[in-house]
Structures are given as C-alpha cells and as structure tokens.
C-alpha atoms as a PDB file:
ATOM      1  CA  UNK A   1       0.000   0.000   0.000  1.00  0.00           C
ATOM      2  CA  UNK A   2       2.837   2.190   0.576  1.00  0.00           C
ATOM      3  CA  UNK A   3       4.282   1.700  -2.603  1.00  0.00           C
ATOM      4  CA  UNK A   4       1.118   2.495  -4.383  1.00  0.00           C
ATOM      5  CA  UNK A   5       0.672   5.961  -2.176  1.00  0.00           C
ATOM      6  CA  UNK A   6       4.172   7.108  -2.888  1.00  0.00           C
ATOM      7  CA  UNK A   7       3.329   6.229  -7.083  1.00  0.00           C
ATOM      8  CA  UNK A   8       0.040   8.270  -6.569  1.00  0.00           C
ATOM      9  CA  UNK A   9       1.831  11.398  -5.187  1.00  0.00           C
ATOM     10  CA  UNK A  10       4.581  11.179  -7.986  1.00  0.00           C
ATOM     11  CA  UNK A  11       2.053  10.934 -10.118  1.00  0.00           C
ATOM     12  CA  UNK A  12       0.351  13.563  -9.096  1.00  0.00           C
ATOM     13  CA  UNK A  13       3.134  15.130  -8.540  1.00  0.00           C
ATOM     14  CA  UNK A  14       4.243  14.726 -12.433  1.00  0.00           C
ATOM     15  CA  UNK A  15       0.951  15.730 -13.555  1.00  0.00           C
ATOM     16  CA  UNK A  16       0.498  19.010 -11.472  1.00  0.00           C
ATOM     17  CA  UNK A  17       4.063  20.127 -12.597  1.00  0.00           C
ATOM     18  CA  UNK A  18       3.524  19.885 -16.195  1.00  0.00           C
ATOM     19  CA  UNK A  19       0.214  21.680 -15.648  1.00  0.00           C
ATOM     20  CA  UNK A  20       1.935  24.152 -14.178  1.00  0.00           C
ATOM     21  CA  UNK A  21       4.773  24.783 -16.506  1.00  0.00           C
ATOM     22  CA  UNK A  22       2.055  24.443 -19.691  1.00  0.00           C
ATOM     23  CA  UNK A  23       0.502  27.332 -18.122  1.00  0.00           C
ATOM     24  CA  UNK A  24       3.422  29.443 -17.088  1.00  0.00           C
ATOM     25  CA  UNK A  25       4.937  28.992 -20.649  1.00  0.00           C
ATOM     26  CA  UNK A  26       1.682  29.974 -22.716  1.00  0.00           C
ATOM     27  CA  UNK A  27       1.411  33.171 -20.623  1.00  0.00           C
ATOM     28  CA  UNK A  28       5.597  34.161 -21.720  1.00  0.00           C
ATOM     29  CA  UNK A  29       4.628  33.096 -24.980  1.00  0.00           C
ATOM     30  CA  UNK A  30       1.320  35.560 -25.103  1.00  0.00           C
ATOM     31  CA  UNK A  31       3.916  38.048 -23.315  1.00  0.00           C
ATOM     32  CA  UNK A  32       5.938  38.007 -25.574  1.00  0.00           C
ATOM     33  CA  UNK A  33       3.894  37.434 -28.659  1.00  0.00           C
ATOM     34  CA  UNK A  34       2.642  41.118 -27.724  1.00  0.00           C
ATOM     35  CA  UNK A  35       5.796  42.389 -27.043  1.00  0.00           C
ATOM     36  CA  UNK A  36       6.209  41.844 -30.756  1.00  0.00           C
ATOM     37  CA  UNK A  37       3.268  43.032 -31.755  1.00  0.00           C
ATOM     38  CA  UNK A  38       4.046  46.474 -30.014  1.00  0.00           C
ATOM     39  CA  UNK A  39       7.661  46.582 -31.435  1.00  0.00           C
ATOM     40  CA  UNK A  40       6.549  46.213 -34.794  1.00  0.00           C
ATOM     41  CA  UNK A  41       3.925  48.608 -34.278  1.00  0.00           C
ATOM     42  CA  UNK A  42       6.238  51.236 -33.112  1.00  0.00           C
ATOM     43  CA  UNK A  43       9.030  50.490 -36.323  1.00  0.00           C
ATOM     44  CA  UNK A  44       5.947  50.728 -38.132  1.00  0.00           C
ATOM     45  CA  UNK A  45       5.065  54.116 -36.811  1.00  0.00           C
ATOM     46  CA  UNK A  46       8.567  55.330 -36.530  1.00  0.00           C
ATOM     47  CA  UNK A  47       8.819  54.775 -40.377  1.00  0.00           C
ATOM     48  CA  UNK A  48       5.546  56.401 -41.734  1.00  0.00           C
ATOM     49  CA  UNK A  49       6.264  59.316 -39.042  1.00  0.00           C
ATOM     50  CA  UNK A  50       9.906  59.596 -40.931  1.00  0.00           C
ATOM     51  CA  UNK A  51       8.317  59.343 -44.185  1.00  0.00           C
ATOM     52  CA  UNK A  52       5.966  62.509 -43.366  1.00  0.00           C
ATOM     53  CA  UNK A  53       8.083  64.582 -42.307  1.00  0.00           C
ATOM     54  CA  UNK A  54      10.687  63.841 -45.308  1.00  0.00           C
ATOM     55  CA  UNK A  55       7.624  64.121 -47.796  1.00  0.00           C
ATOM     56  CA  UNK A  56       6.513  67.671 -46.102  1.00  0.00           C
ATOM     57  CA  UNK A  57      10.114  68.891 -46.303  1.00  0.00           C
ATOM     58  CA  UNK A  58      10.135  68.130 -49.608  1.00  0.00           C
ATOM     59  CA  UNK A  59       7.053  69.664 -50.526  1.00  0.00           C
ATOM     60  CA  UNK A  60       7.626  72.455 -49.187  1.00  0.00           C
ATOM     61  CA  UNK A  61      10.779  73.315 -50.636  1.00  0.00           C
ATOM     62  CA  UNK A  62       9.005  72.636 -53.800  1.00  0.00           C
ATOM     63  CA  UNK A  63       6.488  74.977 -53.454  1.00  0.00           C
ATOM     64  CA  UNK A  64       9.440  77.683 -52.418  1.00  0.00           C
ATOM     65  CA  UNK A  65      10.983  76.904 -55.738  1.00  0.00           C
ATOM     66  CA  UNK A  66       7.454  77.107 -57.278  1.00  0.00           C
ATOM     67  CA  UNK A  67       7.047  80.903 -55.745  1.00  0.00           C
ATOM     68  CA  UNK A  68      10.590  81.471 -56.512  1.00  0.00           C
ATOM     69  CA  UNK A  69      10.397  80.290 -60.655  1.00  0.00           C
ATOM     70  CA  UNK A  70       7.112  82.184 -60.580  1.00  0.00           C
ATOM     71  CA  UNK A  71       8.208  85.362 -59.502  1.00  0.00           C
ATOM     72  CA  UNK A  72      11.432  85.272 -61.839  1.00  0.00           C
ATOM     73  CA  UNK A  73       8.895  84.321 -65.132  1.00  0.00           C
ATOM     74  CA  UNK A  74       5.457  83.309 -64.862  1.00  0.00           C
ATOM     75  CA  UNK A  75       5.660  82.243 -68.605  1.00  0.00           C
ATOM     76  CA  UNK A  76       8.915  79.973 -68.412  1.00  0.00           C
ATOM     77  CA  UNK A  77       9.565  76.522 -68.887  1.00  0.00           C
ATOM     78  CA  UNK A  78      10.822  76.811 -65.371  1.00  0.00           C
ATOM     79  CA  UNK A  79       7.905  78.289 -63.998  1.00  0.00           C
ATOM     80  CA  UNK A  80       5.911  75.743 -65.315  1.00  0.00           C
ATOM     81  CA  UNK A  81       8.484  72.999 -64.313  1.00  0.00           C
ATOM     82  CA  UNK A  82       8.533  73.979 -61.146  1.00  0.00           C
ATOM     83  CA  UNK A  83       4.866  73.896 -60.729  1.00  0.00           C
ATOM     84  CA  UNK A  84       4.559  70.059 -61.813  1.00  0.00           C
ATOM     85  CA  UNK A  85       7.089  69.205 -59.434  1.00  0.00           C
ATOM     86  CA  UNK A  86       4.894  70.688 -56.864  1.00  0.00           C
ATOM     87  CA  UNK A  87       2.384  68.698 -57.836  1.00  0.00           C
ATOM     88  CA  UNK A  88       4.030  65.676 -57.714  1.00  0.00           C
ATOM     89  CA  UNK A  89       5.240  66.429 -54.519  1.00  0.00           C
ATOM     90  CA  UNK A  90       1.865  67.419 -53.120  1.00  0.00           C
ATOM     91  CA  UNK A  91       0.749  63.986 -53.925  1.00  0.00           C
ATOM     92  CA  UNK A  92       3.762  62.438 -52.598  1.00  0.00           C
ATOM     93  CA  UNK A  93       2.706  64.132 -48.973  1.00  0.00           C
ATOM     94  CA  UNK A  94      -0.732  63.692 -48.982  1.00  0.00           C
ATOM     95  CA  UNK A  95      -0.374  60.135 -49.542  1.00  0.00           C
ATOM     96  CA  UNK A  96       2.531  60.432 -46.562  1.00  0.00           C
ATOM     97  CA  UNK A  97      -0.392  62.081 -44.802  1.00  0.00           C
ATOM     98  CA  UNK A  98      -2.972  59.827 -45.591  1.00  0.00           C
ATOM     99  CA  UNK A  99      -0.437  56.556 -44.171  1.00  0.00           C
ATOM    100  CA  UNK A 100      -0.121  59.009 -41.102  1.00  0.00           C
ATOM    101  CA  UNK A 101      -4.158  58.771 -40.382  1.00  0.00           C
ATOM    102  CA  UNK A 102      -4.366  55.058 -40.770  1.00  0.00           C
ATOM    103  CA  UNK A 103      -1.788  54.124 -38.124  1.00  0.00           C
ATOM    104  CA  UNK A 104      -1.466  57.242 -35.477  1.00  0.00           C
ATOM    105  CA  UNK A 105      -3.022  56.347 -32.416  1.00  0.00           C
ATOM    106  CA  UNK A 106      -4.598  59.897 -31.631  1.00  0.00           C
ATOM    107  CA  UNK A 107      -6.566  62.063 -33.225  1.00  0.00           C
ATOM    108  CA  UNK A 108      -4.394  64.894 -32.243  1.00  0.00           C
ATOM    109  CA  UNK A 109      -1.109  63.833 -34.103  1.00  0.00           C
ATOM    110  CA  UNK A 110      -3.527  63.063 -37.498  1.00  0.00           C
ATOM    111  CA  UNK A 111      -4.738  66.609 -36.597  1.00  0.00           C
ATOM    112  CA  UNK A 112      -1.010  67.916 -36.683  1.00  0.00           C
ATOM    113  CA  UNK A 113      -0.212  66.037 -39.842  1.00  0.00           C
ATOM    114  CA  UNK A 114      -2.776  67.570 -41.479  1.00  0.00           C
ATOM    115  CA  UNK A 115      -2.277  71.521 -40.396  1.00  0.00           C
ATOM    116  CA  UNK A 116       1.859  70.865 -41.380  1.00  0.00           C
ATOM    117  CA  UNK A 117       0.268  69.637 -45.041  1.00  0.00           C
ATOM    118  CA  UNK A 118      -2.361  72.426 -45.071  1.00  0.00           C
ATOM    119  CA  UNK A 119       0.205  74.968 -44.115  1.00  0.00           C
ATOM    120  CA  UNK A 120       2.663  73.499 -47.131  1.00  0.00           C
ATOM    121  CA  UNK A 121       0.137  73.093 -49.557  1.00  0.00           C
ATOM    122  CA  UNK A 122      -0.381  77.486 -48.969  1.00  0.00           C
ATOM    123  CA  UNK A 123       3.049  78.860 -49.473  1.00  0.00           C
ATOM    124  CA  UNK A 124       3.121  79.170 -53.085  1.00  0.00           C
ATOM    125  CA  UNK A 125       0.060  82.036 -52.863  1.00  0.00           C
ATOM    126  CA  UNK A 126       2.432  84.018 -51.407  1.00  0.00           C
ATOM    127  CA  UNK A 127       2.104  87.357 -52.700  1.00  0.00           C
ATOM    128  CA  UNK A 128       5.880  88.368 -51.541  1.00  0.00           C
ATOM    129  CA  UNK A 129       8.998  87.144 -50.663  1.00  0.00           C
ATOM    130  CA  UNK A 130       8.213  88.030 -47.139  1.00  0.00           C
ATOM    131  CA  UNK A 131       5.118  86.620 -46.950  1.00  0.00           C
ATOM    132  CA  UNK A 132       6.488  83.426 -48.758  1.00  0.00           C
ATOM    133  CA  UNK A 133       8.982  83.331 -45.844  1.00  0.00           C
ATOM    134  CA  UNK A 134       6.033  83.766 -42.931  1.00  0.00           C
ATOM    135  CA  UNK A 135       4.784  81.170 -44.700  1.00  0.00           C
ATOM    136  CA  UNK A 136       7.411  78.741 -44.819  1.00  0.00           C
ATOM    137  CA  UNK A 137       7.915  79.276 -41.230  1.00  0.00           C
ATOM    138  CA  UNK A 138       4.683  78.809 -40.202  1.00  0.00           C
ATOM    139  CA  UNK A 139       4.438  75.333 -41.999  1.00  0.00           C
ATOM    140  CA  UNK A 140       8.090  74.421 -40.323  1.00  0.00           C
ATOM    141  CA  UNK A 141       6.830  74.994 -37.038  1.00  0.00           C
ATOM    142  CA  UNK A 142       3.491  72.835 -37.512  1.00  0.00           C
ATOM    143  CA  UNK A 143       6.066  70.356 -38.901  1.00  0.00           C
ATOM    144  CA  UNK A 144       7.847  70.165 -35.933  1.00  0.00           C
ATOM    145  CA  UNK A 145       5.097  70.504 -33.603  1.00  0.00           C
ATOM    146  CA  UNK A 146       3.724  66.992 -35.328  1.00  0.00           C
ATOM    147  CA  UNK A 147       7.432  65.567 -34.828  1.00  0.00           C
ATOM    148  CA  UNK A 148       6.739  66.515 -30.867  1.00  0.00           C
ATOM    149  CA  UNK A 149       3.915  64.501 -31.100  1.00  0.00           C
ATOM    150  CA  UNK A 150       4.960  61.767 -32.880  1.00  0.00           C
ATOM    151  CA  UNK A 151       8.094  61.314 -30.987  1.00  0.00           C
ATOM    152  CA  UNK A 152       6.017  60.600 -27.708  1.00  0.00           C
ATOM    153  CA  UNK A 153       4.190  58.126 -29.590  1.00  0.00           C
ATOM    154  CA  UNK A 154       6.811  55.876 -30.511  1.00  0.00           C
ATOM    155  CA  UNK A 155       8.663  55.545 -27.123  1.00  0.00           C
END
C-alpha cells in the first residue's frame, strides 16, 4: 500500500508540474507574442512618421521653388516645371499624410499632420517674398510641432 501511495503522489506530482509549466509557458509566450506586436507597431510608426516629415520637407521646398520660378517668369519653362514638381510632390505628402491617419493612435497627431500639409500646400500664394517666408515658417513649425507629437508616440 505504501508503494502504491508514494506512485500516486509522484504521479500527481508529475501531472500538477507539467500543468503548471504548460501554463506558465503559454502566458511568456502571449507576453511576448505582444511584445512583438508592439515593437513592430512602433518600427511601423517610426517609419511612416519619418516618411511625413521627409515628404513635407520636400514639398515644401518645392512649393518655395514654385514661388521662386514664378516670380522670376510666370511664362517659363521653369515656372511651369517647377509647378509640376509641386504637384508631384503634393501627392507624394498627402499620400505620406494619408499613411499618417491610418496608423497614429490619436486624433491629435492626425490633426497635426494635417495643419503641417495644409500649411505646405499654402506657401506658393504668397504674394511676396516676405510673406512666402512667414509662410514657410509657419508650416516648419506645424512640422515640428507633429514631430513633438509623434516622438512621444513611438517611445
């Protein structure tokens, strides 16, 4: 009888420590199944934040050299160069923009994003060089107000 007791316990024993390890290891593995989740989130983010800003940069130095072929010769092959660039880069940042909306996780940042684009997508109606500047600055500043933004969201 005492041999079949001390089988029982081991038994038991055996049974209640693989129960407990299956559960311990499925809750690391959901631990750090989200852990991976997040980090790819945040590369994710990181990258379409990056791309934004580069996109808004670059559309807004088009748009200076838009102004800037304008004001030299409305009628020039320039001017008119200039001004398809500025296009192209437009739609380069609004579809930066629109990548921006579909992964930022508040409604303030997409609200950022959009005023830095809105801003950009104004500077060639400048009527002067100094109001092209104002301008300019304005849209840096909402740039780098959305780069505040975004940089909490990715730590």
């Amino acid at each position: 009888m005492d041999g079949a007791l001390s089988t029982l316990i081991a038994v038991c024993g055996t049974l209640l420590g693989a129960g407990l390890t299956h559960v311990f290891q499925r809750r690391a593995a959901a631990r750090d199944q989200r852990f991976a989740v997040q980090q790819q989130l945040r590369a994710e983010r990181m990258a379409v934040y990056s791309d934004f800003a580069g996109a808004v940069t670059e559309f807004r130095r088009g748009q200076h050299d838009r102004w800037h072929r304008k004001d030299e010769d409305p009628e020039s092959a320039a001017c008119f160069d200039a001004r398809v660039e500025a296009y192209r880069l437009r739609g380069v940042a609004l579809h930066a923009l629109f990548r921006v909306q579909l992964i930022a996780s508040e409604q303030s940042l997409t609200d950022a994003a959009q005023r830095a684009y809105d801003l950009t997508s104004t500077a060639h109606k400048a009527t002067d060089k100094r109001e092209l500047n104002a301008r300019g600055t304005g849209a840096r500043e909402a740039l780098e107000s959305f780069i505040k933004l975004a940089s909490s969201d990715v730590r």
